[in-house]
PDB file of N, CA and C in Angstrom:
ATOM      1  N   UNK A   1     -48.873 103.930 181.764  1.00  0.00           N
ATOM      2  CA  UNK A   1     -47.944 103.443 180.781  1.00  0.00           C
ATOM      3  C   UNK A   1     -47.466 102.063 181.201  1.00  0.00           C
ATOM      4  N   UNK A   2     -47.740 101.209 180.459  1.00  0.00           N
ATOM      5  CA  UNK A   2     -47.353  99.985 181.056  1.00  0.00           C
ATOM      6  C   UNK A   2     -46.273  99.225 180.159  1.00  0.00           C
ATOM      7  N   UNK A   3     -45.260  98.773 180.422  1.00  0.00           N
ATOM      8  CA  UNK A   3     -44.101  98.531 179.290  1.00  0.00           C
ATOM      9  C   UNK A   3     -44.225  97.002 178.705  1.00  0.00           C
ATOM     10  N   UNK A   4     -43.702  97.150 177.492  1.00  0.00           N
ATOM     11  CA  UNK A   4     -43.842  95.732 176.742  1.00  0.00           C
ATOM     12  C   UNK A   4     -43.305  95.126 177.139  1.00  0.00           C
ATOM     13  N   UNK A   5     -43.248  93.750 176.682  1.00  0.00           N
ATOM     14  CA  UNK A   5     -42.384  92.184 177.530  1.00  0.00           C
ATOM     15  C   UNK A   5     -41.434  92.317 176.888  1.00  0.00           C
ATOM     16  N   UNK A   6     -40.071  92.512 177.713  1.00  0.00           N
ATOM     17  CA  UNK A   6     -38.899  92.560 177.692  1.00  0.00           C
ATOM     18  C   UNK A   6     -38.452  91.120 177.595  1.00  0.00           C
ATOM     19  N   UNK A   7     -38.246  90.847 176.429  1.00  0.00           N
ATOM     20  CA  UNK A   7     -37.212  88.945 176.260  1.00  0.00           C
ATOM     21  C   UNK A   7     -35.822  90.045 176.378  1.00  0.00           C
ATOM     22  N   UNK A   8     -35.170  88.042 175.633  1.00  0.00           N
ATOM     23  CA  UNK A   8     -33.596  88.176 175.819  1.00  0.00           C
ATOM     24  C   UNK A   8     -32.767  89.258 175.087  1.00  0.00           C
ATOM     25  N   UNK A   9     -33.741  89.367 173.480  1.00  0.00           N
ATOM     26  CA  UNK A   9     -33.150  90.415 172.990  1.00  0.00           C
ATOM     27  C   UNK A   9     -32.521  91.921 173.196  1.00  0.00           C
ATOM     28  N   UNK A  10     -34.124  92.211 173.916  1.00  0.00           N
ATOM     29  CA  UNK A  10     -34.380  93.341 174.460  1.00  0.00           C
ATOM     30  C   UNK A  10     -33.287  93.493 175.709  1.00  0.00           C
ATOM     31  N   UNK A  11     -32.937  92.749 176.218  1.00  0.00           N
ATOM     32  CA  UNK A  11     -32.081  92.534 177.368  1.00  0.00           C
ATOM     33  C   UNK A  11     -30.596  93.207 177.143  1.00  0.00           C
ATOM     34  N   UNK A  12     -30.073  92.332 176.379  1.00  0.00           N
ATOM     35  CA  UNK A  12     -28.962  92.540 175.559  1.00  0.00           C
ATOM     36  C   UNK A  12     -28.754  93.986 174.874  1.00  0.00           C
ATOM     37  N   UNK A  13     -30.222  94.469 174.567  1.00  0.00           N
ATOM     38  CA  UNK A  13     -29.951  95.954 173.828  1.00  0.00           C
ATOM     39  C   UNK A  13     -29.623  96.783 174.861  1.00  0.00           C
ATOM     40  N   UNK A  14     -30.237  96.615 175.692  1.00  0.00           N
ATOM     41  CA  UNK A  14     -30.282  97.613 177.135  1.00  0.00           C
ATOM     42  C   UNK A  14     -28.936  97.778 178.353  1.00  0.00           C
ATOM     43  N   UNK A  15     -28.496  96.161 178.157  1.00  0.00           N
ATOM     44  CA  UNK A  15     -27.121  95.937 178.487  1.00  0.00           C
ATOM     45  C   UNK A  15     -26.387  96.899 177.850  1.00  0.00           C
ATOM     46  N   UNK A  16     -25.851  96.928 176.143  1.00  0.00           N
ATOM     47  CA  UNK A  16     -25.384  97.340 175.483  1.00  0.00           C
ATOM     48  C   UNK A  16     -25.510  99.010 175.502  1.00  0.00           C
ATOM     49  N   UNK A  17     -26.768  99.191 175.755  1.00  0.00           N
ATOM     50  CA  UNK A  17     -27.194 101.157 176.077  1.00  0.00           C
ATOM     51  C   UNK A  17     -26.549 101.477 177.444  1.00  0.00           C
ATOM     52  N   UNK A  18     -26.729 100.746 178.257  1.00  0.00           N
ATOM     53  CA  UNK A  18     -25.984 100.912 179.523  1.00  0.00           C
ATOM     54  C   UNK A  18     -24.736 100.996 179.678  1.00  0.00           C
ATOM     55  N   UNK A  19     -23.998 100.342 178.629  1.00  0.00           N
ATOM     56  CA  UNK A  19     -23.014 100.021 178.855  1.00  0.00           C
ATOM     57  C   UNK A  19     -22.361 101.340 178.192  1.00  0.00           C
ATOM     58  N   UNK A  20     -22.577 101.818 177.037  1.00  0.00           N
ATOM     59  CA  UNK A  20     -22.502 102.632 176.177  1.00  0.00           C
ATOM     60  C   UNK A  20     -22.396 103.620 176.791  1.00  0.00           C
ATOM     61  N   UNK A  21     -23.863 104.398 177.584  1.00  0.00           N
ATOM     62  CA  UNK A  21     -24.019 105.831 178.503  1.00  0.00           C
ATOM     63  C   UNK A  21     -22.814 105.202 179.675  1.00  0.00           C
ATOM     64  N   UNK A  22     -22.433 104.582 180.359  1.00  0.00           N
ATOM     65  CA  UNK A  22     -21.680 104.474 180.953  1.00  0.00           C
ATOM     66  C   UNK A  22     -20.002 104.773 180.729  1.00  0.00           C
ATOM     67  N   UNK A  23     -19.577 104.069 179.440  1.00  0.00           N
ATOM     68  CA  UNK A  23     -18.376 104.521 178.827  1.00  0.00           C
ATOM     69  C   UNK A  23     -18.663 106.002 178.338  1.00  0.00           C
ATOM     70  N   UNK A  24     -19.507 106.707 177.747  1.00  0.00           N
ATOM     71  CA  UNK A  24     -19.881 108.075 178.003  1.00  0.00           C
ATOM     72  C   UNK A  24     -19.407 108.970 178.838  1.00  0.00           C
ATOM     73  N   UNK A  25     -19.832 108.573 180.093  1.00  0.00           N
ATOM     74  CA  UNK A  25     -19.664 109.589 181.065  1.00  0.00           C
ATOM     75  C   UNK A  25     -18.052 109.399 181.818  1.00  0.00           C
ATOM     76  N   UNK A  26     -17.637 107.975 181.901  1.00  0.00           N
ATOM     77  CA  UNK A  26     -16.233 107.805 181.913  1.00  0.00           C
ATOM     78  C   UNK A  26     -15.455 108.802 181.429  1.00  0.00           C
ATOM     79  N   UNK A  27     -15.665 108.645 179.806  1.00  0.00           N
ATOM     80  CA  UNK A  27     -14.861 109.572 178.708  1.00  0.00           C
ATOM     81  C   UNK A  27     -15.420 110.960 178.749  1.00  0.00           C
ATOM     82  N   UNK A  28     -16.353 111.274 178.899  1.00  0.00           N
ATOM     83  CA  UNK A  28     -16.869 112.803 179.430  1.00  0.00           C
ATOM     84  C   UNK A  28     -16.024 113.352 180.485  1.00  0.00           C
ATOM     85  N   UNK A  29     -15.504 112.661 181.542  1.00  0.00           N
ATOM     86  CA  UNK A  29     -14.974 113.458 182.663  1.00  0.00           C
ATOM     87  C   UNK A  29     -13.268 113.048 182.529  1.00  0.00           C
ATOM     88  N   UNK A  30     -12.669 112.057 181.622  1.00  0.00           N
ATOM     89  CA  UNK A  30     -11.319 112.545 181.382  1.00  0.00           C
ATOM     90  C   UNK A  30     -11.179 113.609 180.026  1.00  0.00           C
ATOM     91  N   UNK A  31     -12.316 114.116 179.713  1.00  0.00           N
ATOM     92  CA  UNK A  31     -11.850 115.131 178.297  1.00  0.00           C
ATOM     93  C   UNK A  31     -11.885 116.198 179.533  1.00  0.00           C
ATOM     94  N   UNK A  32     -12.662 116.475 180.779  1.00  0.00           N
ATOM     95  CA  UNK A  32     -13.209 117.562 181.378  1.00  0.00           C
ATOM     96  C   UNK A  32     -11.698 117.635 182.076  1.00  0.00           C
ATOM     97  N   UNK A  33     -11.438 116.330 182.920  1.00  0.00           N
ATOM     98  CA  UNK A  33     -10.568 116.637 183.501  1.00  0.00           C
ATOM     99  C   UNK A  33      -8.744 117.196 182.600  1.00  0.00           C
ATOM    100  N   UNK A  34      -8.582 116.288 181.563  1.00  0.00           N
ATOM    101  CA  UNK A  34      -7.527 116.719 180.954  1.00  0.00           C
ATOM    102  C   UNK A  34      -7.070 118.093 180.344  1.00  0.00           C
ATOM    103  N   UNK A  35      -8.363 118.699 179.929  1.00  0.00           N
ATOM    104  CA  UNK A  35      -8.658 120.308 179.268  1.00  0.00           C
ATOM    105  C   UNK A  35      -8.157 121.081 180.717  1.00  0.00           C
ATOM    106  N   UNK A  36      -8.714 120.855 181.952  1.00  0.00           N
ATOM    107  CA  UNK A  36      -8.603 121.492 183.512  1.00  0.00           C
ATOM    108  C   UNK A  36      -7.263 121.975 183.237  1.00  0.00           C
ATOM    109  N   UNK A  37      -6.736 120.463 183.412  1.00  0.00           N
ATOM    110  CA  UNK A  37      -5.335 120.250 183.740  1.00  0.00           C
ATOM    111  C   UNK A  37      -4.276 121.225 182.319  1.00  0.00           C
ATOM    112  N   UNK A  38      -4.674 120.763 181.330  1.00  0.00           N
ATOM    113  CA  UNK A  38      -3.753 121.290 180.276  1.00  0.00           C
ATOM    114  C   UNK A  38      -3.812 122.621 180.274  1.00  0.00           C
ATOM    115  N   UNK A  39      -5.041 123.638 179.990  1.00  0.00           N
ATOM    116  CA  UNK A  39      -5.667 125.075 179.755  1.00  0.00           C
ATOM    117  C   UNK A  39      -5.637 125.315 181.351  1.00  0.00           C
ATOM    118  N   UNK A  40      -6.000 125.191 182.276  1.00  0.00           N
ATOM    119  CA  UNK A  40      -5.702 126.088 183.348  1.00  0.00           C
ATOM    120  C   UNK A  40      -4.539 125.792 184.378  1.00  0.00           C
ATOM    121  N   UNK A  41      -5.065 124.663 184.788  1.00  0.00           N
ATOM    122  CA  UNK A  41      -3.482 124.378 185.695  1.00  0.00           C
ATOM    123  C   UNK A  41      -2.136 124.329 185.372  1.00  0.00           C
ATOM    124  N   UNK A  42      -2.260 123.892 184.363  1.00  0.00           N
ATOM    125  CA  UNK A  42      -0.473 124.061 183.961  1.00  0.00           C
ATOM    126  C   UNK A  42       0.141 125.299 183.593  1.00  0.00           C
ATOM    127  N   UNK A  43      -0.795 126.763 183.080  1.00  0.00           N
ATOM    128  CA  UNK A  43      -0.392 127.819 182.727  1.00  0.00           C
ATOM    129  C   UNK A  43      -0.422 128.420 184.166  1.00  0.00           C
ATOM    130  N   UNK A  44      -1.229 128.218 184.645  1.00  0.00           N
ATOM    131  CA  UNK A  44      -1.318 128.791 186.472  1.00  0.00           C
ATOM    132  C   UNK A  44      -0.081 128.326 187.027  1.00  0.00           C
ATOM    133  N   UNK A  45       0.329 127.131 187.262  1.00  0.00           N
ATOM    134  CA  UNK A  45       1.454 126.647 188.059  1.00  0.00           C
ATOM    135  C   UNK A  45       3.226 127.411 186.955  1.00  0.00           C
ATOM    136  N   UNK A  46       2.775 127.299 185.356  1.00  0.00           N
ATOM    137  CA  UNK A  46       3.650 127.897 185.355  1.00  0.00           C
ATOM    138  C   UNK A  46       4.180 129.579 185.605  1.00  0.00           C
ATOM    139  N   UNK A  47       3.330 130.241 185.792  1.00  0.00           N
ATOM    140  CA  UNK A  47       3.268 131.379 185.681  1.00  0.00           C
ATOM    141  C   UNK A  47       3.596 131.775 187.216  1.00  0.00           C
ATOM    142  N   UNK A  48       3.064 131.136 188.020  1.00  0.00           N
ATOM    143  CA  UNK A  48       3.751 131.036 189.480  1.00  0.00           C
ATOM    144  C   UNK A  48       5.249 130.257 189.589  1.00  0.00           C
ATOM    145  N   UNK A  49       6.004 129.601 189.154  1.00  0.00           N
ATOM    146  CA  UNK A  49       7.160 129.012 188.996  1.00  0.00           C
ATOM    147  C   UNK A  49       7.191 127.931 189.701  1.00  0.00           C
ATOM    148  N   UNK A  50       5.944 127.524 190.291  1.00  0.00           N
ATOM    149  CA  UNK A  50       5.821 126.283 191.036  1.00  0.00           C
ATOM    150  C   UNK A  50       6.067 124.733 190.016  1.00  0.00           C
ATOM    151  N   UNK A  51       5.940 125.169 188.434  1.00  0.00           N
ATOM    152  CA  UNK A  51       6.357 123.773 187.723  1.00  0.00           C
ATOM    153  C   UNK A  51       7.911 123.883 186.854  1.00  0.00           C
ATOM    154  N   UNK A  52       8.574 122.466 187.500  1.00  0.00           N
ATOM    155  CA  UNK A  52       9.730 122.834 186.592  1.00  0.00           C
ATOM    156  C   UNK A  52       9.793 123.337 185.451  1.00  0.00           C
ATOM    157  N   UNK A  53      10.898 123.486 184.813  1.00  0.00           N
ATOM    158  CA  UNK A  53      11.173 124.309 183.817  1.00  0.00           C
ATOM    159  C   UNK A  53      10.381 123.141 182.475  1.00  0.00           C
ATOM    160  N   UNK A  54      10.639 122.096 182.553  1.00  0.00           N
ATOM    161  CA  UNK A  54      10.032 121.067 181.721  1.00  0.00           C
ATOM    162  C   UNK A  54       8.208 120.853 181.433  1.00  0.00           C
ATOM    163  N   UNK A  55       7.812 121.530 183.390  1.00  0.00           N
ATOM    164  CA  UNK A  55       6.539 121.104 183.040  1.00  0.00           C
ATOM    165  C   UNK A  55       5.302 121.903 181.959  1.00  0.00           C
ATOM    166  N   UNK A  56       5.403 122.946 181.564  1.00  0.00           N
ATOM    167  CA  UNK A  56       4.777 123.168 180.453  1.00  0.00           C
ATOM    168  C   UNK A  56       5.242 122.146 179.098  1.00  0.00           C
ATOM    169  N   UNK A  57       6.048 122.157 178.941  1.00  0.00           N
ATOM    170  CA  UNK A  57       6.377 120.588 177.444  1.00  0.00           C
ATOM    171  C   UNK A  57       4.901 119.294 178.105  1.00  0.00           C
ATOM    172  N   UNK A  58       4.396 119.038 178.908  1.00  0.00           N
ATOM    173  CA  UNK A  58       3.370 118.413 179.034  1.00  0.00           C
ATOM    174  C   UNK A  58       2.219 118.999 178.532  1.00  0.00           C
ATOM    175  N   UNK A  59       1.947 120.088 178.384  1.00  0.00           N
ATOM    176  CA  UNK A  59       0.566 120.806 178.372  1.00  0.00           C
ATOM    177  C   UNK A  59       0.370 120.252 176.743  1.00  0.00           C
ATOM    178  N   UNK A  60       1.247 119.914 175.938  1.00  0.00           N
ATOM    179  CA  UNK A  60       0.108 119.319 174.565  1.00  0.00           C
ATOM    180  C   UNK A  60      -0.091 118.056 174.826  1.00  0.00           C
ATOM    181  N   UNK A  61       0.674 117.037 175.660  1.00  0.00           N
ATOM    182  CA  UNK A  61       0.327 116.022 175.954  1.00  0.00           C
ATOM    183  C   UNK A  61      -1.384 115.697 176.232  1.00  0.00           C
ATOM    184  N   UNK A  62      -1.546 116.843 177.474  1.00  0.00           N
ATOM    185  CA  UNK A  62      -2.798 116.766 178.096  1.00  0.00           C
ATOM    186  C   UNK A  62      -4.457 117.456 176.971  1.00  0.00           C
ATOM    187  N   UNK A  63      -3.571 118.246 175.976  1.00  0.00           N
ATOM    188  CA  UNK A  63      -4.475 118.380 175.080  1.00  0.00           C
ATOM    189  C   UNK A  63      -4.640 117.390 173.961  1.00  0.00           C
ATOM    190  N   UNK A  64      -3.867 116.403 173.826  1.00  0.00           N
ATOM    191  CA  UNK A  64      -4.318 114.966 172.764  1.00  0.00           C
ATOM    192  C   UNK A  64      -4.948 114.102 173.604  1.00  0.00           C
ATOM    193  N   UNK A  65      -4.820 113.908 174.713  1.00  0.00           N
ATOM    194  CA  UNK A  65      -5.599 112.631 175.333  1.00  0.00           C
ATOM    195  C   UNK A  65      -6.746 113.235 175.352  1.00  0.00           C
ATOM    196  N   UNK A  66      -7.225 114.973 175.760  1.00  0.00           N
ATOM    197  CA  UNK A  66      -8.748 115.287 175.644  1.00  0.00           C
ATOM    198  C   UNK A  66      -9.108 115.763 174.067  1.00  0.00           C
ATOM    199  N   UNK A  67      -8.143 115.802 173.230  1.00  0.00           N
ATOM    200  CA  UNK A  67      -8.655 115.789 171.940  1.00  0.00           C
ATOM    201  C   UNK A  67      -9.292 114.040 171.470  1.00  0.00           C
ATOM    202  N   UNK A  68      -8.568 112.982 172.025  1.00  0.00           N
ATOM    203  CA  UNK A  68      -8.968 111.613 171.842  1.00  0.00           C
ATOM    204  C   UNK A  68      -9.760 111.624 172.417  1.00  0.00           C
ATOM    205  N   UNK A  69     -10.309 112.180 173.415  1.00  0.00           N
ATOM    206  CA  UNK A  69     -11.613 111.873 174.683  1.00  0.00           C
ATOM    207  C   UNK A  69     -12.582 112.377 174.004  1.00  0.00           C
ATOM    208  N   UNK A  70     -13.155 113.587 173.153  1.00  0.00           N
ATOM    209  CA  UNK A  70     -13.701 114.433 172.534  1.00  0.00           C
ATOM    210  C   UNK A  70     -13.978 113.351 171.533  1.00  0.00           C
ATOM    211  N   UNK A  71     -12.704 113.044 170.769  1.00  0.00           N
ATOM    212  CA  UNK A  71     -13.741 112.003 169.690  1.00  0.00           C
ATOM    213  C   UNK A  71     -14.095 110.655 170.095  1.00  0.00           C
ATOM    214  N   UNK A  72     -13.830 109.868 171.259  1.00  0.00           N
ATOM    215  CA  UNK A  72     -14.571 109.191 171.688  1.00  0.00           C
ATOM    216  C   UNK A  72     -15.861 109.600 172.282  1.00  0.00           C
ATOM    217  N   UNK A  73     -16.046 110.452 172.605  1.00  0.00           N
ATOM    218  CA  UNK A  73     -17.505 110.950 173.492  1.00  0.00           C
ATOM    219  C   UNK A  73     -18.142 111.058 172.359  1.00  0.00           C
ATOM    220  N   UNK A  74     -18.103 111.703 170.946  1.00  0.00           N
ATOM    221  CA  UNK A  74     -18.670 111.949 169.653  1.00  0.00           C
ATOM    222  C   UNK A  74     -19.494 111.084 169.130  1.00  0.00           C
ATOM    223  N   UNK A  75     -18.275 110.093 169.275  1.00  0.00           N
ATOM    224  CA  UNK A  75     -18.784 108.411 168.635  1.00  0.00           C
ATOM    225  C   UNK A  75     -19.933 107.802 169.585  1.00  0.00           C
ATOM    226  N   UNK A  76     -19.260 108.391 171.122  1.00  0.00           N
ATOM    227  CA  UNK A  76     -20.189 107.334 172.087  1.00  0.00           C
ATOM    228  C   UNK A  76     -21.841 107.857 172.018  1.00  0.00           C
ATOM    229  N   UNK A  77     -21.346 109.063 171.635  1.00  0.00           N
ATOM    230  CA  UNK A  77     -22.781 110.267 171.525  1.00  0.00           C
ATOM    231  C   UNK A  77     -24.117 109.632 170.639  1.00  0.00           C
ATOM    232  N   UNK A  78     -23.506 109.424 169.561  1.00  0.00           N
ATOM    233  CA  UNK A  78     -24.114 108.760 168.386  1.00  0.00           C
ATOM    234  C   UNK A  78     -24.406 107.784 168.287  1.00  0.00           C
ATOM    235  N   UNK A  79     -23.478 106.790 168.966  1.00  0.00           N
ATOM    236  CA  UNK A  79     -24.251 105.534 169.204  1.00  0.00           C
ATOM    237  C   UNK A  79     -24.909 105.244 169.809  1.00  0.00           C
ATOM    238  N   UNK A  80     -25.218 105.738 171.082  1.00  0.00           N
ATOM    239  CA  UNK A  80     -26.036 106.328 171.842  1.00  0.00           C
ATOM    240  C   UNK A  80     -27.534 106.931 171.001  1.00  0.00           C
ATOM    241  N   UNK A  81     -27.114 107.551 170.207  1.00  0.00           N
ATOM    242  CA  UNK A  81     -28.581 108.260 169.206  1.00  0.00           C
ATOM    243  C   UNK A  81     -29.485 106.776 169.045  1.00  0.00           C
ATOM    244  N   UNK A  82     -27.905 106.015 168.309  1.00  0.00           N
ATOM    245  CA  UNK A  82     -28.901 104.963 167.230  1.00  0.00           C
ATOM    246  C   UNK A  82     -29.431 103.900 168.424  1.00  0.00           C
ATOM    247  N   UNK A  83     -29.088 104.044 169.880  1.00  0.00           N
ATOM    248  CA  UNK A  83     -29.389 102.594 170.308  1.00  0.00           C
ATOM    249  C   UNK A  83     -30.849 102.971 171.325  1.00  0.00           C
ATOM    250  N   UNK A  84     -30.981 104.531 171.305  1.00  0.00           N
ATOM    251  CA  UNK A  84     -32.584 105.072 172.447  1.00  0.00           C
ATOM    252  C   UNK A  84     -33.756 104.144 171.395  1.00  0.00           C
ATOM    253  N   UNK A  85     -33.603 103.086 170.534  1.00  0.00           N
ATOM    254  CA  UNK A  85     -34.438 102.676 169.509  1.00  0.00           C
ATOM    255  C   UNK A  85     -35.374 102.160 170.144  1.00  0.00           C
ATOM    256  N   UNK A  86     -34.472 101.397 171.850  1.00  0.00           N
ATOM    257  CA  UNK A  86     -34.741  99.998 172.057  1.00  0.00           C
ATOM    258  C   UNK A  86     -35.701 100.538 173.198  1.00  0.00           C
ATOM    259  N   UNK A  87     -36.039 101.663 173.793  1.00  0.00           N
ATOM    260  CA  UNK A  87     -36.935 102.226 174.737  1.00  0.00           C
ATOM    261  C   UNK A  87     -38.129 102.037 174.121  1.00  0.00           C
ATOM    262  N   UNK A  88     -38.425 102.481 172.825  1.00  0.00           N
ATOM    263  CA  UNK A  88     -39.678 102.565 172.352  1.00  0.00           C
ATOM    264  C   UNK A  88     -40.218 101.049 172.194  1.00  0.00           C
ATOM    265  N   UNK A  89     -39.579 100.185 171.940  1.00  0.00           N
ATOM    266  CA  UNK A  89     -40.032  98.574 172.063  1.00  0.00           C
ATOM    267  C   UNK A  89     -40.354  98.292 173.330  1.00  0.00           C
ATOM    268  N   UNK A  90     -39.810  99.060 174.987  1.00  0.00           N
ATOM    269  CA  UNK A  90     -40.919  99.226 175.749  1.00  0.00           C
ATOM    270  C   UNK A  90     -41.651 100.274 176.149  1.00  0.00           C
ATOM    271  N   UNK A  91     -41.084 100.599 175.755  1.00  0.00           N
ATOM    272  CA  UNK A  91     -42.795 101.548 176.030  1.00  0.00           C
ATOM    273  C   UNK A  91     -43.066 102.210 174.881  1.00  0.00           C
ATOM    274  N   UNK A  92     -44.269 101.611 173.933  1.00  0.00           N
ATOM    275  CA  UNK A  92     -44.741 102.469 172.879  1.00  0.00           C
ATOM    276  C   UNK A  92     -45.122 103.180 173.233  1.00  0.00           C
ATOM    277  N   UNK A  93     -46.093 103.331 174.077  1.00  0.00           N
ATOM    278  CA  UNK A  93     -46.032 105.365 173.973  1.00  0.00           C
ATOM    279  C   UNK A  93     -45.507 105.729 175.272  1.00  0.00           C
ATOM    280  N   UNK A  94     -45.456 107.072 174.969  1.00  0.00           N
ATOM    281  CA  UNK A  94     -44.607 108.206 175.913  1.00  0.00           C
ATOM    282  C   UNK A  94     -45.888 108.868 176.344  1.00  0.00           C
ATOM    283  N   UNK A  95     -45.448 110.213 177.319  1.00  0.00           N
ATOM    284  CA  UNK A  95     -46.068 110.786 177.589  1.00  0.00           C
ATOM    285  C   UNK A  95     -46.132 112.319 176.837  1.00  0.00           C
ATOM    286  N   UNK A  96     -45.089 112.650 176.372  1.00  0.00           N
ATOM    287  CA  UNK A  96     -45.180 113.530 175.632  1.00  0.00           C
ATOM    288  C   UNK A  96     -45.499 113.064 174.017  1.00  0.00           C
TER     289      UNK A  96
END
């Protein structure tokens, strides 16, 4: 498989895919981590009495920032769909 000549364009797309799967996985692991925190740790710590009396009033907090993380990962998901375009401009064929 030998890949096509990558110009400036091609450059820029790949920047842009990189950049993309990268903000991805960013936003992938604060939806992972915020859900942790909201759904298990905070009902655990309260149920042991280890969080003030206040700290459950946080637990919807921690479920909107991973409800916002969720629809950023959605978006990033998809754009992501539309931008794998720029692989096939190098390498027309695959192996499968």
């Amino acid at each position: 498989m030998t890949p096509g000549i990558i110009g400036p364009a091609e450059w820029n797309s790949l920047t842009s895919l990189l950049i993309t799967l990268w903000l991805f996985a960013v936003v992938t692991v604060i939806f992972t981590v915020n859900i942790l925190i909201g759904y298990a740790i905070i009902p655990s710590l309260g149920y042991t009495d280890q969080l003030p009396r206040w700290g459950p009033l946080a637990q919807p907090l921690f479920y909107l920032v991973a409800l916002l993380a969720l629809g950023a990962a959605v978006f990033l998901a998809l754009r992501l769909g539309n931008q794998l375009g720029i692989l096939n401009l190098i390498y027309p064929r695959s192996l499968i």
